[in-house]
PDB file of N, CA and C in Angstrom:
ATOM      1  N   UNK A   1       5.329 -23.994 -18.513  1.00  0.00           N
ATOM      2  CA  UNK A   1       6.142 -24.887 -17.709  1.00  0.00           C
ATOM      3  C   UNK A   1       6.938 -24.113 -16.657  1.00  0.00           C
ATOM      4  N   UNK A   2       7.472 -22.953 -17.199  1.00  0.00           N
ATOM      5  CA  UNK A   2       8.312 -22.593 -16.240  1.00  0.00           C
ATOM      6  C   UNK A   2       7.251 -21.736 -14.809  1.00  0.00           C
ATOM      7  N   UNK A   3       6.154 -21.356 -14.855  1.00  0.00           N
ATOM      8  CA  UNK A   3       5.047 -21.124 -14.226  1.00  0.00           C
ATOM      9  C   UNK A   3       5.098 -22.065 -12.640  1.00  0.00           C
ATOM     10  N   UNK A   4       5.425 -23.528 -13.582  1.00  0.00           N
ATOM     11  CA  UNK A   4       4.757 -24.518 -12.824  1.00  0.00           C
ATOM     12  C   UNK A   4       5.969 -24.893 -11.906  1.00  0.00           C
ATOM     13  N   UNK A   5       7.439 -24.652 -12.710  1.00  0.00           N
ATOM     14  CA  UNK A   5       8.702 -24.823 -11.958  1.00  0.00           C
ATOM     15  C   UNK A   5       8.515 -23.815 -10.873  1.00  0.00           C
ATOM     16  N   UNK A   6       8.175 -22.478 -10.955  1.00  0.00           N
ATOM     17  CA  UNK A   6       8.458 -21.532 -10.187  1.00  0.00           C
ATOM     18  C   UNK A   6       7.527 -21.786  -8.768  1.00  0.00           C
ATOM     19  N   UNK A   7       6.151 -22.284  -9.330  1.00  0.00           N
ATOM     20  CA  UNK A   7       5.290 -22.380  -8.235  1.00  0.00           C
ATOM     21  C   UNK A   7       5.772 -23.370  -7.211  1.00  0.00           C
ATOM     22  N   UNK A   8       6.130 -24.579  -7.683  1.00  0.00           N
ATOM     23  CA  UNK A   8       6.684 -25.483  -6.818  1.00  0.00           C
ATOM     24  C   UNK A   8       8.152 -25.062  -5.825  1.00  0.00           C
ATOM     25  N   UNK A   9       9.338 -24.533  -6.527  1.00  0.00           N
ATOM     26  CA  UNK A   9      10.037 -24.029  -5.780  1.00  0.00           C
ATOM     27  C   UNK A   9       9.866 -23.221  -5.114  1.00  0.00           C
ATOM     28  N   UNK A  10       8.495 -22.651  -5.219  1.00  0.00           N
ATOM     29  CA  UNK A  10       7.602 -21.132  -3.797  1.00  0.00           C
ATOM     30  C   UNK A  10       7.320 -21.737  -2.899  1.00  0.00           C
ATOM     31  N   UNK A  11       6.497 -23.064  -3.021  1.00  0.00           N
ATOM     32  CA  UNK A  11       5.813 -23.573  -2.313  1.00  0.00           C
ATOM     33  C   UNK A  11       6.939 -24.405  -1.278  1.00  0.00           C
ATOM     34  N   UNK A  12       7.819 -25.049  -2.006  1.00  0.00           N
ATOM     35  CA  UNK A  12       9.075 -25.956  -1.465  1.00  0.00           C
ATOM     36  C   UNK A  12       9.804 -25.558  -0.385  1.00  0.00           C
ATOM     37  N   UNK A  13      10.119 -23.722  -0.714  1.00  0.00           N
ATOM     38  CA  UNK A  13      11.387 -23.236  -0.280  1.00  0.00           C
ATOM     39  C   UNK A  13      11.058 -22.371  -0.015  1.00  0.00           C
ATOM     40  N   UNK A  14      10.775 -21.277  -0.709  1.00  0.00           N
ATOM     41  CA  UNK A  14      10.510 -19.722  -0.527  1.00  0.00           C
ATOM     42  C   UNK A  14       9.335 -19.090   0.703  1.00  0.00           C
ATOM     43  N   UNK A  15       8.327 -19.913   0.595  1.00  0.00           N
ATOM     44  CA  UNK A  15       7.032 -19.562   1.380  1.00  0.00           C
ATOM     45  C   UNK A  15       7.707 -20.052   2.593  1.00  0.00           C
ATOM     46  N   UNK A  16       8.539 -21.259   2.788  1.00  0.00           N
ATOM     47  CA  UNK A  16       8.955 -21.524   4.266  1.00  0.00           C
ATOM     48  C   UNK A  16       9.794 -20.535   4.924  1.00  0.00           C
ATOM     49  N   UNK A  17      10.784 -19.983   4.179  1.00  0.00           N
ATOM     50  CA  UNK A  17      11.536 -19.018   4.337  1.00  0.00           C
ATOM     51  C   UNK A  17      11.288 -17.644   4.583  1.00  0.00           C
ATOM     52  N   UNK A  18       9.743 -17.093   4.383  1.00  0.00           N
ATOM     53  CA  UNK A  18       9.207 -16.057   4.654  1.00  0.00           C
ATOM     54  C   UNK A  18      10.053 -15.449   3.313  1.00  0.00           C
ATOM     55  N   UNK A  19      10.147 -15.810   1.799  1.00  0.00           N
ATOM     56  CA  UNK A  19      10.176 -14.975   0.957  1.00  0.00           C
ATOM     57  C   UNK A  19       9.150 -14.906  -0.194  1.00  0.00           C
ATOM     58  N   UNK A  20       8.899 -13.970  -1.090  1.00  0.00           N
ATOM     59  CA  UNK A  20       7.753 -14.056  -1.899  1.00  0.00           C
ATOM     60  C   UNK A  20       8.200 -13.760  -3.174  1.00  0.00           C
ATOM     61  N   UNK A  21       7.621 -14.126  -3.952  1.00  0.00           N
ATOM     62  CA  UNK A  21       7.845 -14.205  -5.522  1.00  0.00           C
ATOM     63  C   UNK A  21       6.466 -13.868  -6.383  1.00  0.00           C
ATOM     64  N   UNK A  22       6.847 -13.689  -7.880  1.00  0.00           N
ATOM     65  CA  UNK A  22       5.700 -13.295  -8.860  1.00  0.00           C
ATOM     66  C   UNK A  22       6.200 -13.804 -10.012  1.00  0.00           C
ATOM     67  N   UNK A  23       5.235 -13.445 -10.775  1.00  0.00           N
ATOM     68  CA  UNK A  23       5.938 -14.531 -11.870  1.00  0.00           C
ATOM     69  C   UNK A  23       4.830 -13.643 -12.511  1.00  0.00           C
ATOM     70  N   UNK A  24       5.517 -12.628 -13.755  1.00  0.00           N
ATOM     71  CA  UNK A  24       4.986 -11.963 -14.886  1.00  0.00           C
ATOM     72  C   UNK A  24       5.989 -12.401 -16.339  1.00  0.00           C
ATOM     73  N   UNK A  25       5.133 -11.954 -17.061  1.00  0.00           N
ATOM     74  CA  UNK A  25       5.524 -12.343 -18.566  1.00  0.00           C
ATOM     75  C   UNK A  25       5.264 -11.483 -19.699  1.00  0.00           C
ATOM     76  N   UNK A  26       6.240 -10.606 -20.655  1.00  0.00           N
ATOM     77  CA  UNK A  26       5.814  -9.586 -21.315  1.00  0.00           C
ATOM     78  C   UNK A  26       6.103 -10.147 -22.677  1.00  0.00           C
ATOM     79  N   UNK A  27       5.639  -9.911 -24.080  1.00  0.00           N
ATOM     80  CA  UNK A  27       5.631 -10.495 -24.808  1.00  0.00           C
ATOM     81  C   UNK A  27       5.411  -9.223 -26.153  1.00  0.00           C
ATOM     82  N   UNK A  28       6.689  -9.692 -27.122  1.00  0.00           N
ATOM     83  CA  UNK A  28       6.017  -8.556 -28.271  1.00  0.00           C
ATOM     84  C   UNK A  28       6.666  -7.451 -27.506  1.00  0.00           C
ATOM     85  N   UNK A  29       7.811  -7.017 -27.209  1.00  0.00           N
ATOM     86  CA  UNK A  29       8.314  -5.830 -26.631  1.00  0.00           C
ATOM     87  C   UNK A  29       9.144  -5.260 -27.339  1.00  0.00           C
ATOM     88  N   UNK A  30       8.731  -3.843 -27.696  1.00  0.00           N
ATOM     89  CA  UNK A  30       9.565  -3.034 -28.932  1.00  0.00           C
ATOM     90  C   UNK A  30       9.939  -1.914 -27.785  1.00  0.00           C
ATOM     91  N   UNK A  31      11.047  -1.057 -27.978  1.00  0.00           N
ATOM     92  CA  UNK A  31      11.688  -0.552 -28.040  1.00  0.00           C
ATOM     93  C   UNK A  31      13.430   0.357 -27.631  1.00  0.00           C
ATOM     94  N   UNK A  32      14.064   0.813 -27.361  1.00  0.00           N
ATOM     95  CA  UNK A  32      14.707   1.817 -27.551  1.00  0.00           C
ATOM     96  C   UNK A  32      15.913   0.277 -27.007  1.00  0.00           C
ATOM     97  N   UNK A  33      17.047  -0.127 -27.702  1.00  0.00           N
ATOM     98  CA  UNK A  33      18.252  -0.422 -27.451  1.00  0.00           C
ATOM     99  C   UNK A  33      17.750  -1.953 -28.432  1.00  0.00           C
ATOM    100  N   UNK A  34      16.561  -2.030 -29.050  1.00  0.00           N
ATOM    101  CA  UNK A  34      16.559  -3.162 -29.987  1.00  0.00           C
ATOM    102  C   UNK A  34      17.121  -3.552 -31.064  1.00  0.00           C
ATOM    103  N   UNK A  35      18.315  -3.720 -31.049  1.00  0.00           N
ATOM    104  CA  UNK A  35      18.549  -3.478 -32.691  1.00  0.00           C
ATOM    105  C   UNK A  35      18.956  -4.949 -33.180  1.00  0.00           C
ATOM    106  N   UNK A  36      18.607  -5.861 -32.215  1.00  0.00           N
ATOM    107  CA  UNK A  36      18.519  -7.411 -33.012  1.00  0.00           C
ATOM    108  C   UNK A  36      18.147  -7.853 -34.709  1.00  0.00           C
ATOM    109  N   UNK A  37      19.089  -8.364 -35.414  1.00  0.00           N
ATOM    110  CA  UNK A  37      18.687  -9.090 -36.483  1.00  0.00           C
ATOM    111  C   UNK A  37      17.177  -9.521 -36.386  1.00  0.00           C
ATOM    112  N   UNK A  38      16.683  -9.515 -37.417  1.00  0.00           N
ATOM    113  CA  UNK A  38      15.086  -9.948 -37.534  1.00  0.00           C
ATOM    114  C   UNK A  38      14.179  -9.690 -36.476  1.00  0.00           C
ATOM    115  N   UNK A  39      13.954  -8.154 -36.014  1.00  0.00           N
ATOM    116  CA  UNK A  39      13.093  -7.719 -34.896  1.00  0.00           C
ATOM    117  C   UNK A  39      12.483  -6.224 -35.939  1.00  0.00           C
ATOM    118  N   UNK A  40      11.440  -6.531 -35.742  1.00  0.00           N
ATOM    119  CA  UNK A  40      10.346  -5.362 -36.407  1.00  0.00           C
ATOM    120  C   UNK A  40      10.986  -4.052 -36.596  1.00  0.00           C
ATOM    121  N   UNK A  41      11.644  -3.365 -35.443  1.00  0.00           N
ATOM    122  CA  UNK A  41      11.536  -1.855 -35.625  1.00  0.00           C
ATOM    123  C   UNK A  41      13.277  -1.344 -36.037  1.00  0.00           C
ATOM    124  N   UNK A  42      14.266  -2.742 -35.573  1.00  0.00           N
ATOM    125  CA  UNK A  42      15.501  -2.428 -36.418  1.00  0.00           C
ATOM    126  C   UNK A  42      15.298  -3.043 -37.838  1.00  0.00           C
ATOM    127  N   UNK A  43      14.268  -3.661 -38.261  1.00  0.00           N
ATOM    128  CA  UNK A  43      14.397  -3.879 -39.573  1.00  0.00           C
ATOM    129  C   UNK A  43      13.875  -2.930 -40.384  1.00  0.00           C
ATOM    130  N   UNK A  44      12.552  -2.326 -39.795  1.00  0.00           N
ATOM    131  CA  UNK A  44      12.290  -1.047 -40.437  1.00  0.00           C
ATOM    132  C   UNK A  44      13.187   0.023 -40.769  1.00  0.00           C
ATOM    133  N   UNK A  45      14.161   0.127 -39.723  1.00  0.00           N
ATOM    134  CA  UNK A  45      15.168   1.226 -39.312  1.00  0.00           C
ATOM    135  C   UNK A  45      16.417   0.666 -40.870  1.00  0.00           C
ATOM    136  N   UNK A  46      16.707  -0.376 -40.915  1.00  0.00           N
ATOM    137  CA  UNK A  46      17.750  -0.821 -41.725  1.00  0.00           C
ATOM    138  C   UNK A  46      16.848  -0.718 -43.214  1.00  0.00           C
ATOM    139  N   UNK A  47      15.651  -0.876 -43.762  1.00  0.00           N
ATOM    140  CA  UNK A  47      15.454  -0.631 -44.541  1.00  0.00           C
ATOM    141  C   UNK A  47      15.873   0.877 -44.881  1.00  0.00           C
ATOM    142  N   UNK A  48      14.702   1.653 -44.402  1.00  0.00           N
ATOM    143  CA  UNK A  48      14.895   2.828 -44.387  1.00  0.00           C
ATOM    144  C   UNK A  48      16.521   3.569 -45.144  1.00  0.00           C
ATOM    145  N   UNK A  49      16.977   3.032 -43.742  1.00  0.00           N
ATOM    146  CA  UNK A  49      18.595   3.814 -44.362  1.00  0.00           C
ATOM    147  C   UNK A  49      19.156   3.168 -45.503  1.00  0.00           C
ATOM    148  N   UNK A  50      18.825   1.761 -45.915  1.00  0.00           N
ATOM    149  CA  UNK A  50      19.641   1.366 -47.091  1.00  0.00           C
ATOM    150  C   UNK A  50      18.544   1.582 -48.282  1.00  0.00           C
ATOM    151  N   UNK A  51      17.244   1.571 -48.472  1.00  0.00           N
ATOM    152  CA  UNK A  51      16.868   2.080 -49.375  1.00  0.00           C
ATOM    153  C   UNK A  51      15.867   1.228 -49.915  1.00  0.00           C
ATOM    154  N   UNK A  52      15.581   0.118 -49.019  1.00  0.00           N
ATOM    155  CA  UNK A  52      15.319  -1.198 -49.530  1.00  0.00           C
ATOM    156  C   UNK A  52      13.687  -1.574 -49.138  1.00  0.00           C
ATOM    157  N   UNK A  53      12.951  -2.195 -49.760  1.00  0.00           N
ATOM    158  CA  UNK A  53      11.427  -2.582 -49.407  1.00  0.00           C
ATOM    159  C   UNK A  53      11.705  -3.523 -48.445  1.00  0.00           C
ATOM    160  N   UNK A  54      10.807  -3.204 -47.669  1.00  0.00           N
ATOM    161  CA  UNK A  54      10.540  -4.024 -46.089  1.00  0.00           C
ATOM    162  C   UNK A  54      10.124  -4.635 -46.385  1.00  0.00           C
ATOM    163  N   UNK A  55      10.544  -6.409 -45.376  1.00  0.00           N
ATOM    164  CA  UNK A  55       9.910  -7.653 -46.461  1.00  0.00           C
ATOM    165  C   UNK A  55       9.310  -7.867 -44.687  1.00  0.00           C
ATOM    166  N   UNK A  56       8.157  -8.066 -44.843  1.00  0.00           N
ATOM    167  CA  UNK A  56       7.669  -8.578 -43.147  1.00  0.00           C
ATOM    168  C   UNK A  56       7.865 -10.121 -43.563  1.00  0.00           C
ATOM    169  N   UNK A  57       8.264 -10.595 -42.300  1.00  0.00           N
ATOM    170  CA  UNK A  57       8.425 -12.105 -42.234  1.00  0.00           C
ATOM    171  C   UNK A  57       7.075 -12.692 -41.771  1.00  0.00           C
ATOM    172  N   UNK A  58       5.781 -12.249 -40.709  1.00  0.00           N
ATOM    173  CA  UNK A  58       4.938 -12.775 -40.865  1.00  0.00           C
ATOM    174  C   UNK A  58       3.616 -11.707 -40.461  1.00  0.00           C
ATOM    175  N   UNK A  59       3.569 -11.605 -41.787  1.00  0.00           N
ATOM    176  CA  UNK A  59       2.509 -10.291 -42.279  1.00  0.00           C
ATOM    177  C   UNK A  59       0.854 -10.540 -41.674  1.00  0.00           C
ATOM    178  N   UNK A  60       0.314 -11.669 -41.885  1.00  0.00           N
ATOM    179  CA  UNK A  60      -0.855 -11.995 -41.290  1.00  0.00           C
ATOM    180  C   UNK A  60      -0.956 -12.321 -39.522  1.00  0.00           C
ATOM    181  N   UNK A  61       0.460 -11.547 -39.205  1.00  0.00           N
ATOM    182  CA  UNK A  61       0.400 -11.655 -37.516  1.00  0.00           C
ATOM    183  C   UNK A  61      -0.606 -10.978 -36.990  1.00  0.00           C
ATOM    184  N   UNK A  62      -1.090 -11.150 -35.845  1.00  0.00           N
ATOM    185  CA  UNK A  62      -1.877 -10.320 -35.314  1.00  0.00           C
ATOM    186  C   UNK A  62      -1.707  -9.374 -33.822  1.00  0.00           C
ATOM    187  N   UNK A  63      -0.567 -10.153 -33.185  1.00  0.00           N
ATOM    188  CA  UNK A  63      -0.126 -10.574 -31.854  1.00  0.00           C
ATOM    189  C   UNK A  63       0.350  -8.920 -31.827  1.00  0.00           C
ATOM    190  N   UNK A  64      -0.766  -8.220 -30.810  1.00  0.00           N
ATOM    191  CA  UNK A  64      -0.691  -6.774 -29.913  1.00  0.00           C
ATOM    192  C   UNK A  64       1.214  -6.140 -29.429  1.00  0.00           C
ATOM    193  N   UNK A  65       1.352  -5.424 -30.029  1.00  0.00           N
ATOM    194  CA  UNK A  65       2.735  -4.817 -29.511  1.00  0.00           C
ATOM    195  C   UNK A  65       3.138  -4.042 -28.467  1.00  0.00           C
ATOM    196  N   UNK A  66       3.695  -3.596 -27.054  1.00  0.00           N
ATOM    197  CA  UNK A  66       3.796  -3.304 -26.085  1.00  0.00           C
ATOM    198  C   UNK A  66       5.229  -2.347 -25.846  1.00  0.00           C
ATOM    199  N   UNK A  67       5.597  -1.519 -25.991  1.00  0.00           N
ATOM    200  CA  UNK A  67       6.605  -0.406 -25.174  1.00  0.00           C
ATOM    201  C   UNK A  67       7.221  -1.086 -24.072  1.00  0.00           C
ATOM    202  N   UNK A  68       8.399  -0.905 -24.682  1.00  0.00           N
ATOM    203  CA  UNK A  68       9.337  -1.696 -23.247  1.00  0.00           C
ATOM    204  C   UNK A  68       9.426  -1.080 -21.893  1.00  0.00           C
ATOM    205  N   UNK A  69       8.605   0.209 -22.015  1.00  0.00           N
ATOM    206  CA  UNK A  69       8.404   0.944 -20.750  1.00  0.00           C
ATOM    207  C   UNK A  69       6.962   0.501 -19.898  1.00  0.00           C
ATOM    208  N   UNK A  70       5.933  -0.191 -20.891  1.00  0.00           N
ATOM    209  CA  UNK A  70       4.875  -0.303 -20.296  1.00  0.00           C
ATOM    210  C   UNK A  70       5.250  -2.024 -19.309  1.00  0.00           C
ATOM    211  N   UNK A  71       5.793  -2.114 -20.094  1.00  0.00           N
ATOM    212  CA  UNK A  71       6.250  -3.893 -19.566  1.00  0.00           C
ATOM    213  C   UNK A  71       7.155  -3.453 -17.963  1.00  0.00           C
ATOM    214  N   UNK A  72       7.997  -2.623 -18.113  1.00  0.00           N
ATOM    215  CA  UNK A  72       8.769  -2.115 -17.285  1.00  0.00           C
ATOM    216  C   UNK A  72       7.750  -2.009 -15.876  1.00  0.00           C
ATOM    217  N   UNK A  73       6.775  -1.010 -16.204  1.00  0.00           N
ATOM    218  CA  UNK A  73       5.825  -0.637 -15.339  1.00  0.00           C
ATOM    219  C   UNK A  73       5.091  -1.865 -14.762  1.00  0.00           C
ATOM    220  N   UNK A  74       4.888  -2.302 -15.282  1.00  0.00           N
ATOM    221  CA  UNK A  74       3.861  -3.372 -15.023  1.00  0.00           C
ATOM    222  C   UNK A  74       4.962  -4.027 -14.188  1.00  0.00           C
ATOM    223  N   UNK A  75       5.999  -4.421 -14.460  1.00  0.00           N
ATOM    224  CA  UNK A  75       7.144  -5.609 -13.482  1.00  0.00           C
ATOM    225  C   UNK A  75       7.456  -4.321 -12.229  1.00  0.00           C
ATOM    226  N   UNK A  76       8.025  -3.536 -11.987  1.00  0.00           N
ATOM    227  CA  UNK A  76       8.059  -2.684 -11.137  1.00  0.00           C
ATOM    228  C   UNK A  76       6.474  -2.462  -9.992  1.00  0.00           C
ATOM    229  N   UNK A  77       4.926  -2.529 -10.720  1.00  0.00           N
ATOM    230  CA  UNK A  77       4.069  -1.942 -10.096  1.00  0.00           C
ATOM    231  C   UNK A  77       3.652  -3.534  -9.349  1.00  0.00           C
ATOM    232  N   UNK A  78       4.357  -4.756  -9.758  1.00  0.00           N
ATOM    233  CA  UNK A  78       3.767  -5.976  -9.863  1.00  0.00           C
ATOM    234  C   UNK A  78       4.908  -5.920  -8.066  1.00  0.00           C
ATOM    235  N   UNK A  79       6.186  -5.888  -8.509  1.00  0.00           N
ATOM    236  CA  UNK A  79       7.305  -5.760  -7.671  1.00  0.00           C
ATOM    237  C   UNK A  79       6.698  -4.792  -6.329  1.00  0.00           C
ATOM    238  N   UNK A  80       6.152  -3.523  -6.720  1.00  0.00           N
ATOM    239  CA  UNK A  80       5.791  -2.764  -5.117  1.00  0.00           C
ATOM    240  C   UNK A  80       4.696  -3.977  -4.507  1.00  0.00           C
ATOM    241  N   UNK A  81       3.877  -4.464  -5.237  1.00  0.00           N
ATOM    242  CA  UNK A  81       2.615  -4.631  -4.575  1.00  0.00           C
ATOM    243  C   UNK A  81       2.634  -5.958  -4.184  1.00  0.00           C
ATOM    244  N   UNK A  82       3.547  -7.099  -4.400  1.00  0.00           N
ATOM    245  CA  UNK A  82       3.768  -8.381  -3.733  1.00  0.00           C
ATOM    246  C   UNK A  82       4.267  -8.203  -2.364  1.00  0.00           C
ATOM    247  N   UNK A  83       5.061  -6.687  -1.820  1.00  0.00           N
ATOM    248  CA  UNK A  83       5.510  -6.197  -0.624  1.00  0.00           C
ATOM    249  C   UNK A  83       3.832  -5.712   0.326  1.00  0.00           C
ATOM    250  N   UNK A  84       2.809  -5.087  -0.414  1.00  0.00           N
ATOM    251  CA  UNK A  84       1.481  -4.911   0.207  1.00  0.00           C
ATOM    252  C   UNK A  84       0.478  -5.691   0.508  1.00  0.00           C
ATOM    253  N   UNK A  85       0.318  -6.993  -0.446  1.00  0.00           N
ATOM    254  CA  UNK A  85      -0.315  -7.887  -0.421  1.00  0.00           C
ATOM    255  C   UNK A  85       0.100  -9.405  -0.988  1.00  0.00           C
ATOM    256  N   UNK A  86      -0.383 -10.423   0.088  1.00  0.00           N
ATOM    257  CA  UNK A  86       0.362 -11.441  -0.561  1.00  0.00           C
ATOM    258  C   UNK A  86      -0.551 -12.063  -1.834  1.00  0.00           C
ATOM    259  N   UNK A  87      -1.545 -11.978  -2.090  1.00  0.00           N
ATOM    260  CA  UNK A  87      -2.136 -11.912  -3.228  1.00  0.00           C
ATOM    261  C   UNK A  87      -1.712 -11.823  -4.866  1.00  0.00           C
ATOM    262  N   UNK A  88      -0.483 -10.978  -4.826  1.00  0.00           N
ATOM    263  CA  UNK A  88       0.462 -10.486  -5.972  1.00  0.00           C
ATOM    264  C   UNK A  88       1.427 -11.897  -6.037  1.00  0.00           C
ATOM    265  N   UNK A  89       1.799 -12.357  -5.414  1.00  0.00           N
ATOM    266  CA  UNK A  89       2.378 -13.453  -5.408  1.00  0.00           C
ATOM    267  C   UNK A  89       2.048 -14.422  -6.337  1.00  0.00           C
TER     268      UNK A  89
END
């Protein structure tokens, strides 16, 4: 939905205005400043130090995990290249 909000306000406003937009989405993003209640790698971390068996909340997941640096990259390399081609848009 929000895809579909964004496209319309491009089309509405932004494209008249000579500005450009992208619209990426990262998903499953682990690491370094995570330490949220019920997130994979501070719960590992809180077991660990208290001593306790890791209970996964949904063990038959399958859903691919991603470095908050690769996500980074990708929004940054997404960010140069909507300036080179309007295609990225």
């Amino acid at each position: 939905m929000v895809e579909i909000a964004i496209d319309c306000y491009n089309k509405s406003f932004l494209k008249t205005a000579g500005k450009k937009i992208a619209v990426m989405r990262a998903g499953n993003v682990i690491g370094g400043g995570d330490r949220a209640k019920d997130r994979l790698i501070p719960d590992i971390g809180r077991s660990i130090m208290q001593g306790e068996k890791l209970t996964l909340r949904n063990p038959d997941a399958v859903r691919p995990w991603q470095y908050v640096l690769e996500a980074l990259f990708g929004y940054l390399t997404v960010g140069m290249k909507i300036f080179q081609d309007d295609k990225y848009c």
